[in-house]
N, C-alpha and C. Protein backbone atom coordinates (compact mmCIF):
# COMPACT_ATOMS: atom_id res chain seq x y z
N UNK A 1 26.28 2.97 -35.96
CA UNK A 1 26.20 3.96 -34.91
C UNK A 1 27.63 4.33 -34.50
N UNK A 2 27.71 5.30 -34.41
CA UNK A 2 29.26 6.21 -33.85
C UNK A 2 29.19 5.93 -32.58
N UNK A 3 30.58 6.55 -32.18
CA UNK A 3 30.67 6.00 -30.91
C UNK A 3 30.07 7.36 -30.06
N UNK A 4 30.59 8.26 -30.73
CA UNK A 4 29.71 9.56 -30.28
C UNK A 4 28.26 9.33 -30.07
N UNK A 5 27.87 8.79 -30.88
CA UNK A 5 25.90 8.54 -30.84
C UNK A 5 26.08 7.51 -29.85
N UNK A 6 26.94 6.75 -29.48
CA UNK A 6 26.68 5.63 -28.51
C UNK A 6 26.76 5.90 -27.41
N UNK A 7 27.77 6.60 -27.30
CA UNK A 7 27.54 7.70 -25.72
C UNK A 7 27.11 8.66 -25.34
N UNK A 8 26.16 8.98 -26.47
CA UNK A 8 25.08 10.10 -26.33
C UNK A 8 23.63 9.44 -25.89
N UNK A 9 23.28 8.34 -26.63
CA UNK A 9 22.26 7.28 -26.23
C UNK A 9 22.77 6.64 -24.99
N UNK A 10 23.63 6.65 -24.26
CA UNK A 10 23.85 5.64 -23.08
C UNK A 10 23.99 7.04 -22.31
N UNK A 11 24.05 7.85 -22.28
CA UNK A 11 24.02 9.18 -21.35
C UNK A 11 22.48 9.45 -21.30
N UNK A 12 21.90 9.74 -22.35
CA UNK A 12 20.32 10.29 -22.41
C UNK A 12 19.43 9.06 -21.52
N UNK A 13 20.11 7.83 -21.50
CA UNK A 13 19.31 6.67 -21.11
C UNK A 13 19.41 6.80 -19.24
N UNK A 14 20.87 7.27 -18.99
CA UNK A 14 21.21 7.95 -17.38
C UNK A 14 20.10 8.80 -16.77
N UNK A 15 20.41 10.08 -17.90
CA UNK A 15 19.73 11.17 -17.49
C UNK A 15 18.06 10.89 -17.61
N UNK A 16 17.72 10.52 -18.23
CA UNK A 16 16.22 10.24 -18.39
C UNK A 16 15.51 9.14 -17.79
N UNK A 17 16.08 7.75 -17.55
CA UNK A 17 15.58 6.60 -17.22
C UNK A 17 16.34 6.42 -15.82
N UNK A 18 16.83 7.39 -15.13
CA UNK A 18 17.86 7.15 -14.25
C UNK A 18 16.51 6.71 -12.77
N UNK A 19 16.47 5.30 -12.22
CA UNK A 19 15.87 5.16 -10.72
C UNK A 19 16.40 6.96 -9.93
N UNK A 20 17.41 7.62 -10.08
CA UNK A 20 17.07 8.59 -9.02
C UNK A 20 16.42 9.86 -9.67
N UNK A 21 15.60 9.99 -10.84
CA UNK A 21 14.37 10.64 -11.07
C UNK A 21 13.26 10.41 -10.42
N UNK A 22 13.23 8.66 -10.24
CA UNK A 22 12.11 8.54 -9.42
C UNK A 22 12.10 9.69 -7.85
N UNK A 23 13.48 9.25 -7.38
CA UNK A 23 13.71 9.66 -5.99
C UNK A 23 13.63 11.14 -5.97
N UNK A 24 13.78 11.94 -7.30
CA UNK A 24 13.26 13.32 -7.13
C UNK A 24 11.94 13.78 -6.97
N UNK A 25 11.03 12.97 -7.64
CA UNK A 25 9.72 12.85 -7.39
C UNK A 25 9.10 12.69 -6.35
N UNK A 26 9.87 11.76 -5.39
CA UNK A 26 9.50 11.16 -4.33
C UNK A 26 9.31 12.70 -3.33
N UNK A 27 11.37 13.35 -3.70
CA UNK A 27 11.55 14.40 -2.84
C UNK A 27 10.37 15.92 -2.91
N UNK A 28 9.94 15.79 -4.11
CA UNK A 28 9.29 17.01 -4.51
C UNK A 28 8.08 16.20 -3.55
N UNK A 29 7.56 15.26 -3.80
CA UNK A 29 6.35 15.09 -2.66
C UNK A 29 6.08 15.21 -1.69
N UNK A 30 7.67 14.79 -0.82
CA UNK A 30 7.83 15.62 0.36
C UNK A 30 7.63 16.77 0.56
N UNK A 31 8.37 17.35 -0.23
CA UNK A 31 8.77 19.05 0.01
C UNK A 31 6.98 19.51 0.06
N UNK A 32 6.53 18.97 -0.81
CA UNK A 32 4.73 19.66 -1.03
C UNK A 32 4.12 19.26 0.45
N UNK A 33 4.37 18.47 1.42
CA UNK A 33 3.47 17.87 2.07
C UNK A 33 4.35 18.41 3.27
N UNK A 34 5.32 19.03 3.46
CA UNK A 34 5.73 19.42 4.28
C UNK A 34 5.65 21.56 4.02
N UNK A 35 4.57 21.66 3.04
CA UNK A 35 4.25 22.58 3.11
C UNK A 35 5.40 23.70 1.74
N UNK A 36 6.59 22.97 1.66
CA UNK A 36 7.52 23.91 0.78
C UNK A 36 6.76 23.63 -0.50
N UNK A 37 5.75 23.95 -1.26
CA UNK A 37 5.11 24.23 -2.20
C UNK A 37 5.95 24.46 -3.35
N UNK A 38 6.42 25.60 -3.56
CA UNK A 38 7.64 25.93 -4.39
C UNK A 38 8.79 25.22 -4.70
N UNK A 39 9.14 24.78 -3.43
CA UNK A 39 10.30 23.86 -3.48
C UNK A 39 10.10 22.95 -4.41
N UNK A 40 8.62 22.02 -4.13
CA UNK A 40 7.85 20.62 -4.91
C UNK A 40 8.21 21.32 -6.60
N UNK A 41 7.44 22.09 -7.19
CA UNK A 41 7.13 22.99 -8.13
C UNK A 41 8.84 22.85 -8.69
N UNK A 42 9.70 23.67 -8.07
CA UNK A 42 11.16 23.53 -8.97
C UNK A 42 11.66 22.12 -9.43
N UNK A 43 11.49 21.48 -8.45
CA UNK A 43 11.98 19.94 -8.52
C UNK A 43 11.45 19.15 -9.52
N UNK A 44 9.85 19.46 -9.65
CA UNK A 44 8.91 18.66 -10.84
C UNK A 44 9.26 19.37 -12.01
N UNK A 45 9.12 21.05 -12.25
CA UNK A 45 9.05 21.19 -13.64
C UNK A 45 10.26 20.97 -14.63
N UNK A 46 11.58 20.27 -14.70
CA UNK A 46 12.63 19.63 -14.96
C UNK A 46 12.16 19.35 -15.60
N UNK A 47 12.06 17.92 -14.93
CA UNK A 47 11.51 16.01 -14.84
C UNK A 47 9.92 16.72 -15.75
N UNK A 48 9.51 17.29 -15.89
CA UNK A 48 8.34 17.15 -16.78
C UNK A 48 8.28 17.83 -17.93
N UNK A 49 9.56 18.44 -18.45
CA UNK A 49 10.25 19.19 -19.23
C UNK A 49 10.98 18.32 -19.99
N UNK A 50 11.16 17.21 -19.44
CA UNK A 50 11.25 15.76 -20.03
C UNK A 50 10.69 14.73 -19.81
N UNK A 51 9.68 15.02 -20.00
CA UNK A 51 8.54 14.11 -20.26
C UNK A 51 8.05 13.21 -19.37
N UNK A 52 8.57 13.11 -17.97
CA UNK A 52 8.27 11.82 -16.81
C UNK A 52 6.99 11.77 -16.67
N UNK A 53 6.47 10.89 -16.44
CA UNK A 53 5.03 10.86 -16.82
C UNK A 53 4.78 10.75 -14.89
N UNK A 54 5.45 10.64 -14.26
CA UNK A 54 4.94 10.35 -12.80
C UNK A 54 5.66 11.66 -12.35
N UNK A 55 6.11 12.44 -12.63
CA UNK A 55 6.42 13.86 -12.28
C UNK A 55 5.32 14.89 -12.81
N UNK A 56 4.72 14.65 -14.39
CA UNK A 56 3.48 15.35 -14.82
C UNK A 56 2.33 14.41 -13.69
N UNK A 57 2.12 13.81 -13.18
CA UNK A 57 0.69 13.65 -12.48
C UNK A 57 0.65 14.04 -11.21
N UNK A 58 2.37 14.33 -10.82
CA UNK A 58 2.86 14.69 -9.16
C UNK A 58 2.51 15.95 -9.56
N UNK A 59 3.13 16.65 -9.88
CA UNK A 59 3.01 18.60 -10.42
C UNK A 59 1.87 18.80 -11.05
N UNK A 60 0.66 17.86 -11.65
CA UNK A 60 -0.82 18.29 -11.54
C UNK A 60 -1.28 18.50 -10.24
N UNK A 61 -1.48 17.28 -9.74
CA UNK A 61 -2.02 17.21 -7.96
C UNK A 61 -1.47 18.31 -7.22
N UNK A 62 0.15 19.16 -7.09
CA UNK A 62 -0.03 20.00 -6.48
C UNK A 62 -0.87 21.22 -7.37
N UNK A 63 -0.79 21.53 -8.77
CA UNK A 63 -1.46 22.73 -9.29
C UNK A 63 -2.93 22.42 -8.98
N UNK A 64 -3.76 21.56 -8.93
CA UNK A 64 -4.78 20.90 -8.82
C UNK A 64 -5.44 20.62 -6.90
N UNK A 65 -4.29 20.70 -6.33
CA UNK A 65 -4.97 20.72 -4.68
C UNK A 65 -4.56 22.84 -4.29
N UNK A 66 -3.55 23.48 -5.44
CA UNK A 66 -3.61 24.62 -4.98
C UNK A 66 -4.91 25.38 -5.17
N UNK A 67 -5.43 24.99 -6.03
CA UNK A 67 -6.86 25.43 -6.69
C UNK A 67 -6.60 26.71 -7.82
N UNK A 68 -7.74 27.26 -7.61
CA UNK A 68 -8.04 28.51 -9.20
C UNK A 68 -7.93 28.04 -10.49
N UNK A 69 -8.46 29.08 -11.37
CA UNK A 69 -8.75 28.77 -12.69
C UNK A 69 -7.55 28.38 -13.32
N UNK A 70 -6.70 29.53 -12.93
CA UNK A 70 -5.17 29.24 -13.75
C UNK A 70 -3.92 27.56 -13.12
N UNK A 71 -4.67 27.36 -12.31
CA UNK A 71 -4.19 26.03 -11.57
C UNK A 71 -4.96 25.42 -11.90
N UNK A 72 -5.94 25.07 -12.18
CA UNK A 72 -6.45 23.66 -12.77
C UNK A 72 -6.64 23.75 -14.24
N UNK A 73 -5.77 24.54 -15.23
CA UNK A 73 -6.10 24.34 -16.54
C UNK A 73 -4.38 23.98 -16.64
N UNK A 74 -3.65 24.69 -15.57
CA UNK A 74 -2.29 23.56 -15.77
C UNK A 74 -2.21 21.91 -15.26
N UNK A 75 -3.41 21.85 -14.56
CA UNK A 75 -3.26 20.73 -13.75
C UNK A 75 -4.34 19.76 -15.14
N UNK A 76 -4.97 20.00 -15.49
CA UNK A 76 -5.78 19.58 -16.14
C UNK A 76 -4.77 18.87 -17.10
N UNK A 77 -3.47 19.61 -17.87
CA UNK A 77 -3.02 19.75 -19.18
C UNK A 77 -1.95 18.37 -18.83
N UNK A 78 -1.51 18.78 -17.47
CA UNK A 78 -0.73 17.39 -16.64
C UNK A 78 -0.99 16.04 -16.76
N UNK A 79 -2.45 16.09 -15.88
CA UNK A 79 -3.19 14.42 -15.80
C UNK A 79 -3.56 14.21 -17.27
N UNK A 80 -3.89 14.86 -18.30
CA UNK A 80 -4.28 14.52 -19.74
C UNK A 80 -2.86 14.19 -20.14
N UNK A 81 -1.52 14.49 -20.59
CA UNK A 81 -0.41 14.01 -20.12
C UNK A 81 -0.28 12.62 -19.85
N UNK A 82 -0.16 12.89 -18.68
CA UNK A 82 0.77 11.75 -18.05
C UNK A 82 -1.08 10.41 -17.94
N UNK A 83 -2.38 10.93 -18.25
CA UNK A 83 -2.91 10.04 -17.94
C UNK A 83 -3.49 9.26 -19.56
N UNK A 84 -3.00 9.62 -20.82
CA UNK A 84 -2.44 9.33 -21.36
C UNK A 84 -1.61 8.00 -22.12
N UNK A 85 -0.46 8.60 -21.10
CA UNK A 85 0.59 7.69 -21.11
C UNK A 85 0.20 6.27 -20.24
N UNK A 86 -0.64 6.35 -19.28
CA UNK A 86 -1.30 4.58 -18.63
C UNK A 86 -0.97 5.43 -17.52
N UNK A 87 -0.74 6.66 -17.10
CA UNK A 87 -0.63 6.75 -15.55
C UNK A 87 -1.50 6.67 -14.59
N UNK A 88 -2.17 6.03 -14.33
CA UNK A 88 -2.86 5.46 -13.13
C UNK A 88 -3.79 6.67 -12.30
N UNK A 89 -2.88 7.45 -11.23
CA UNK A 89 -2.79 8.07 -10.77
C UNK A 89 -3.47 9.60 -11.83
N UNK A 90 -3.09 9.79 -12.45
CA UNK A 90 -3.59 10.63 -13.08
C UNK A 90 -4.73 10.52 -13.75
N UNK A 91 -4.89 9.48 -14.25
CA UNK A 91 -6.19 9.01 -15.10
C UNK A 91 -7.54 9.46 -13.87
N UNK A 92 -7.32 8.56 -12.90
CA UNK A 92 -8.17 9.45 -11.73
C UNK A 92 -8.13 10.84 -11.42
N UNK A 93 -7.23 11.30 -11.30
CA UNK A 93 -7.60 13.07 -11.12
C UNK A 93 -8.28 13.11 -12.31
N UNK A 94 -7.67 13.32 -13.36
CA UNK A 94 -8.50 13.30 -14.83
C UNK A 94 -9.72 12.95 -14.20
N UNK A 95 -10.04 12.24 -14.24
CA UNK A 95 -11.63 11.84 -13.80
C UNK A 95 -12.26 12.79 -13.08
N UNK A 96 -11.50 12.59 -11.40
CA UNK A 96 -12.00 13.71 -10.86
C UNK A 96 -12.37 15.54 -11.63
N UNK A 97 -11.24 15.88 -12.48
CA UNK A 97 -11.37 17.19 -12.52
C UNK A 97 -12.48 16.88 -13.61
N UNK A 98 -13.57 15.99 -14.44
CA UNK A 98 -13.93 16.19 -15.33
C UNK A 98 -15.40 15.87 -14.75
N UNK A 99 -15.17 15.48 -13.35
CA UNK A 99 -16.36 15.07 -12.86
C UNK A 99 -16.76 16.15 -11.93
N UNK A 100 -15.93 17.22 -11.15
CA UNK A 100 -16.05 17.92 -10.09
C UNK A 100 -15.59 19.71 -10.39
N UNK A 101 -14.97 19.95 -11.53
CA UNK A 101 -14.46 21.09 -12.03
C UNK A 101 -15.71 21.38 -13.08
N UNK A 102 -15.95 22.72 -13.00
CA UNK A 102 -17.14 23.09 -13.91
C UNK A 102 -16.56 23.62 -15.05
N UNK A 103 -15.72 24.52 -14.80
CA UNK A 103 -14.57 25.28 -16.18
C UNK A 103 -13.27 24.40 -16.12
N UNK A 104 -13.49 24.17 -17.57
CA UNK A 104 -12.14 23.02 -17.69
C UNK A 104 -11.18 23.44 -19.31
N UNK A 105 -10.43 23.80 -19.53
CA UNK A 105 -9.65 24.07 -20.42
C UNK A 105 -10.23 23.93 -21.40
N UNK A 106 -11.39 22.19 -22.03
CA UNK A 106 -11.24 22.21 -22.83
C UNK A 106 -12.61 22.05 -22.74
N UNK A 107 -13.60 21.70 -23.86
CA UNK A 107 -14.89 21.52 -24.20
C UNK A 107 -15.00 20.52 -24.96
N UNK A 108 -16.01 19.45 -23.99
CA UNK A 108 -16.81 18.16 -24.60
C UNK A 108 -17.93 18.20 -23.94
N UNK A 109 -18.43 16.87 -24.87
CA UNK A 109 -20.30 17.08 -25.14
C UNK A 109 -20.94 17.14 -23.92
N UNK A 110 -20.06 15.54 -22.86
CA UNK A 110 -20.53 15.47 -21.75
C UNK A 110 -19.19 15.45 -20.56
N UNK A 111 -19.23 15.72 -19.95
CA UNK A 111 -18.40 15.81 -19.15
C UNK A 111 -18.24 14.32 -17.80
N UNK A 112 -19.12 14.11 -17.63
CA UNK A 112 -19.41 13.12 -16.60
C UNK A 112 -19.29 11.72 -17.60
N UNK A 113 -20.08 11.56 -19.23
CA UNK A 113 -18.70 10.39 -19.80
C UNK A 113 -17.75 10.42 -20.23
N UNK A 114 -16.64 11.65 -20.01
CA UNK A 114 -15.29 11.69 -19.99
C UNK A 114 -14.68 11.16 -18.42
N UNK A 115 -15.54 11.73 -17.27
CA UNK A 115 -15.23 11.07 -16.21
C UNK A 115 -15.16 9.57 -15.77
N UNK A 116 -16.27 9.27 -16.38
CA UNK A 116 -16.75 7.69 -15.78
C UNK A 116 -15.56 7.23 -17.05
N UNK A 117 -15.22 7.22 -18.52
CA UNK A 117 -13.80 7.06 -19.30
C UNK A 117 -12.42 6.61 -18.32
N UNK A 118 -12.77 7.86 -18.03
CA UNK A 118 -10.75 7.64 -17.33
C UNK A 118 -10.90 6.93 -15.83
N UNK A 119 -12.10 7.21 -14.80
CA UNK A 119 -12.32 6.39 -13.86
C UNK A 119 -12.19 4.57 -14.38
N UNK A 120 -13.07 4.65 -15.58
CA UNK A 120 -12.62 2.62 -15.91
C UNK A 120 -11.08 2.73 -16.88
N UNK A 121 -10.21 3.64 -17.01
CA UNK A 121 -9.36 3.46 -17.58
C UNK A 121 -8.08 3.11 -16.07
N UNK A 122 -8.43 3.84 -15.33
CA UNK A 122 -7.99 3.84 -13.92
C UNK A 122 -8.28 2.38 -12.89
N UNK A 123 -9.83 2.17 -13.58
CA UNK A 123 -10.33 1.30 -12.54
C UNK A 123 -9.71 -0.10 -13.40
N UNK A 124 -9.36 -0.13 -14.53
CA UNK A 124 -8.69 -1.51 -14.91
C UNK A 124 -7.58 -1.50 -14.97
N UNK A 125 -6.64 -0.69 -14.13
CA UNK A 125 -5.44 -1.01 -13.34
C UNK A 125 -5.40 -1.38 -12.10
N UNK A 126 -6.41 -1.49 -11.48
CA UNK A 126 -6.59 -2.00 -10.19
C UNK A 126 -6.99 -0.63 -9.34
N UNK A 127 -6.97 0.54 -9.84
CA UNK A 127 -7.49 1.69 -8.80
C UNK A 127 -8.66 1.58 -7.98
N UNK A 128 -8.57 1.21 -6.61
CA UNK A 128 -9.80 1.12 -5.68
C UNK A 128 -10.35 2.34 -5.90
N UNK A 129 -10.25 3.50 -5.66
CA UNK A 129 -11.02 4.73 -5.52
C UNK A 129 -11.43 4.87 -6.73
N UNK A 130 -10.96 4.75 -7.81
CA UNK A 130 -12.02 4.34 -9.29
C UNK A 130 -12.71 3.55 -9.68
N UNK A 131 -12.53 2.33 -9.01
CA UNK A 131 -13.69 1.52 -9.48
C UNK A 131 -14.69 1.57 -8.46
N UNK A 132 -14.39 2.21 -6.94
CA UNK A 132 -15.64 2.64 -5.99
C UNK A 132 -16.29 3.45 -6.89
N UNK A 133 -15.48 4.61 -8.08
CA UNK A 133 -16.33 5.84 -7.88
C UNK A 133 -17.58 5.19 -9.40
N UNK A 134 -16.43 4.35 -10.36
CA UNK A 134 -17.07 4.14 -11.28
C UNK A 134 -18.41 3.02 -11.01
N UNK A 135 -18.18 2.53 -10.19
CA UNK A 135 -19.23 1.26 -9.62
C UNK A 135 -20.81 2.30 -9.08
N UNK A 136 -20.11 3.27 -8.42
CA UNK A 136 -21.39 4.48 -8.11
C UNK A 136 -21.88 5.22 -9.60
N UNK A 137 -21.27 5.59 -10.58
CA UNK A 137 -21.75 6.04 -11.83
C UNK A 137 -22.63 4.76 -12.30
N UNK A 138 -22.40 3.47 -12.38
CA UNK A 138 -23.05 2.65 -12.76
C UNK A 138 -24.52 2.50 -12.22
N UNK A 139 -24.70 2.81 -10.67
CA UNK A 139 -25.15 2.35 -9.96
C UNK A 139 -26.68 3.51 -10.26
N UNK A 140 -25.76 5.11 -10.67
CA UNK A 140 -26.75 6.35 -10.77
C UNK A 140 -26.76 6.66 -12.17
N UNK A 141 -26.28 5.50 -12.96
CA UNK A 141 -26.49 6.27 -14.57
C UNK A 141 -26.12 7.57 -14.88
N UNK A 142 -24.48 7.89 -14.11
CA UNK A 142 -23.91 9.36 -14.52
C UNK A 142 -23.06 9.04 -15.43
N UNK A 143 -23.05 9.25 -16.98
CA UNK A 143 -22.11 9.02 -17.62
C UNK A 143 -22.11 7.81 -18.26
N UNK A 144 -23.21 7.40 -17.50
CA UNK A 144 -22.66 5.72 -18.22
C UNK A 144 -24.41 4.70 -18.22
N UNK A 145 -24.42 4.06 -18.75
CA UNK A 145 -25.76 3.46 -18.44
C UNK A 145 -25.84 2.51 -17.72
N UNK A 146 -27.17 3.16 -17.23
CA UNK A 146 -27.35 1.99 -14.90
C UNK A 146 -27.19 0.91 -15.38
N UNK A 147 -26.59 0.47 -14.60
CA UNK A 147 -26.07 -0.81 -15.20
C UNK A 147 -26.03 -1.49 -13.36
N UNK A 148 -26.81 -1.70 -12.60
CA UNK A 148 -26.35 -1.96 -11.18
C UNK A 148 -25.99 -3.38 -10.73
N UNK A 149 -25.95 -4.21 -11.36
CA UNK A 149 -24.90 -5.40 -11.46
C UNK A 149 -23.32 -5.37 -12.10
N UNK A 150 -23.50 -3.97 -12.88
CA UNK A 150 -22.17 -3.76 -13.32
C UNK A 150 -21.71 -3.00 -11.88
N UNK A 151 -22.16 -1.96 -11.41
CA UNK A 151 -22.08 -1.17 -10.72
C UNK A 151 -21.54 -2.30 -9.57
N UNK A 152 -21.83 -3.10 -9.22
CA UNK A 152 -21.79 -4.36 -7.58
C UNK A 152 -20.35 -4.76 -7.96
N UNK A 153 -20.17 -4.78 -9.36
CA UNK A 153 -18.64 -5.57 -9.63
C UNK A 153 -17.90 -5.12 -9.18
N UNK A 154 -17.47 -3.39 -9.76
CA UNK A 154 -17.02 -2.60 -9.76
C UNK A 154 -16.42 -2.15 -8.14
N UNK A 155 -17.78 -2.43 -7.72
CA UNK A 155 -17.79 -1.72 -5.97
C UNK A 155 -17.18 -3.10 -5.60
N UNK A 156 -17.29 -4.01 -5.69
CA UNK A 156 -16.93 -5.77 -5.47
C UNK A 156 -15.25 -5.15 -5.44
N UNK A 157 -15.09 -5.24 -6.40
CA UNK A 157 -13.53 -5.04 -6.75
C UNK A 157 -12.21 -3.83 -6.06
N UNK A 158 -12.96 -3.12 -5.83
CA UNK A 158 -12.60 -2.30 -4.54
C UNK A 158 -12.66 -2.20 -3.25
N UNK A 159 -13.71 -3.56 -2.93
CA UNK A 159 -13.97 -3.62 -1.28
C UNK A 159 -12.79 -4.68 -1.52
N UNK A 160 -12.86 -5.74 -2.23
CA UNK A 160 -11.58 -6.73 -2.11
C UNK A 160 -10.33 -6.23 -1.79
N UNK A 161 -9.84 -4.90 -2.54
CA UNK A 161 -8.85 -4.45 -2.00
C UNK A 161 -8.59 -3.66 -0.75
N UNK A 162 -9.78 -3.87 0.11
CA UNK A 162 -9.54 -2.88 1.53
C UNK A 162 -10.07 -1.53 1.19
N UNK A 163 -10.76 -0.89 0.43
CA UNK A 163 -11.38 -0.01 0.30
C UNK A 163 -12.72 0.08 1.10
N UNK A 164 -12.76 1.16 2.16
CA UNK A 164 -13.87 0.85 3.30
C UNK A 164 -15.10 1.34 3.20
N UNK A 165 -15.04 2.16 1.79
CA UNK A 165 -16.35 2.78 1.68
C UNK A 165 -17.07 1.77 0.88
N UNK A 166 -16.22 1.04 -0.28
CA UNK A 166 -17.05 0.00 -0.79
C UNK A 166 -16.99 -1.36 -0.19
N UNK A 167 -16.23 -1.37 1.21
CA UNK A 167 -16.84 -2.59 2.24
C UNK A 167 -17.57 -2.35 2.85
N UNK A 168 -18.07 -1.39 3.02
CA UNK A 168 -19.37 -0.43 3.74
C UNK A 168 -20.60 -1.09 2.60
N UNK A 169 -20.23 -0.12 1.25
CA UNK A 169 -21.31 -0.20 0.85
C UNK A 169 -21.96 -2.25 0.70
N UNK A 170 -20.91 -2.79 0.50
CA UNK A 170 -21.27 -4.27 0.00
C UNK A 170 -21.93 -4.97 1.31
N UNK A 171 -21.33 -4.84 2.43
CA UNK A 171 -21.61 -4.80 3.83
C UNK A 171 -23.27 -4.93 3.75
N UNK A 172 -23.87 -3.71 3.39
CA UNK A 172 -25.16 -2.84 3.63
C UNK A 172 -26.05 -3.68 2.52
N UNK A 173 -25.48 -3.94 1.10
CA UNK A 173 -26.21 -4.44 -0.18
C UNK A 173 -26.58 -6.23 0.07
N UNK A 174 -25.66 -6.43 1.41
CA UNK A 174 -25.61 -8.41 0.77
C UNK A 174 -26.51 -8.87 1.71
């Protein structure tokens, strides 16, 4: 390796792996939640222009909470992306948009077991709101077969973490 390639690889490793990408992400979240929309939008499409996989699931969620057709087939293209790559966070929207969006970019057989998919791809990272939602697919045979002891785990595993709808529901079941 040259020394040129060596300080081209120790620069790309700055610019790309640098902790204050995270902190741009962070800032674009602000900027969205304090209403500068656009602002969020300049800051993410960079960082997802190189590939950050937690900048593609930040810049879905805003194309994806702005709504319309042409916003959720970019938002769609995002969480498939970055959810993908193990992103957590995205794997659930994924879910969501495949469970709650009727026109979706792309076409499969069923739509609701692509949802209940990325909800347990989500829910075996520890995602409470996925394994509530996937513990309810179990529970109604959407996507997946009733399975309602699978379904109790699922919901089990999300009330443990302080999730109040499935300490509600376990609450009500025991």
């Amino acid at each position: 390796m040259t020394k040129a390639t060596r300080i081209f690889a120790l620069l790309s490793l700055f610019l790309f792996f640098n902790p204050a990408r995270a902190d741009l992400v962070d800032k674009a979240i602000e900027s969205y939640q304090s209403g500068k929309v656009a602002d969020a939008i300049a800051i993410l499409q960079p960082l997802v222009k190189h590939q950050n996989t937690r900048a593609e699931s930040a810049l879905g969620a805003i194309y994806y909470n702005e709504g319309g057709e042409a916003a959720d087939e970019k938002a769609f293209g995002l969480f498939l992306k970055a959810a993908q790559k193990n992103d957590v966070v995205a794997q659930y929207n994924l879910a969501n948009m495949y469970m709650y969006v009727e026109k979706l970019p792309v076409q499969v057989d069923d739509q609701d077991i692509e949802a209940a998919r990325w909800y347990f791809e989500a829910g075996n990272q520890g995602h409470a709101d996925a394994q509530y939602t996937l513990g309810l697919l179990l529970l109604a045979g959407t996507g997946v077969i009733h399975d309602p002891d699978e379904a109790y785990l699922w919901i089990s595993l999300a009330a443990e973490q302080g999730h109040q709808e499935a300490q509600n529901f376990i609450g009500v079941y025991e």
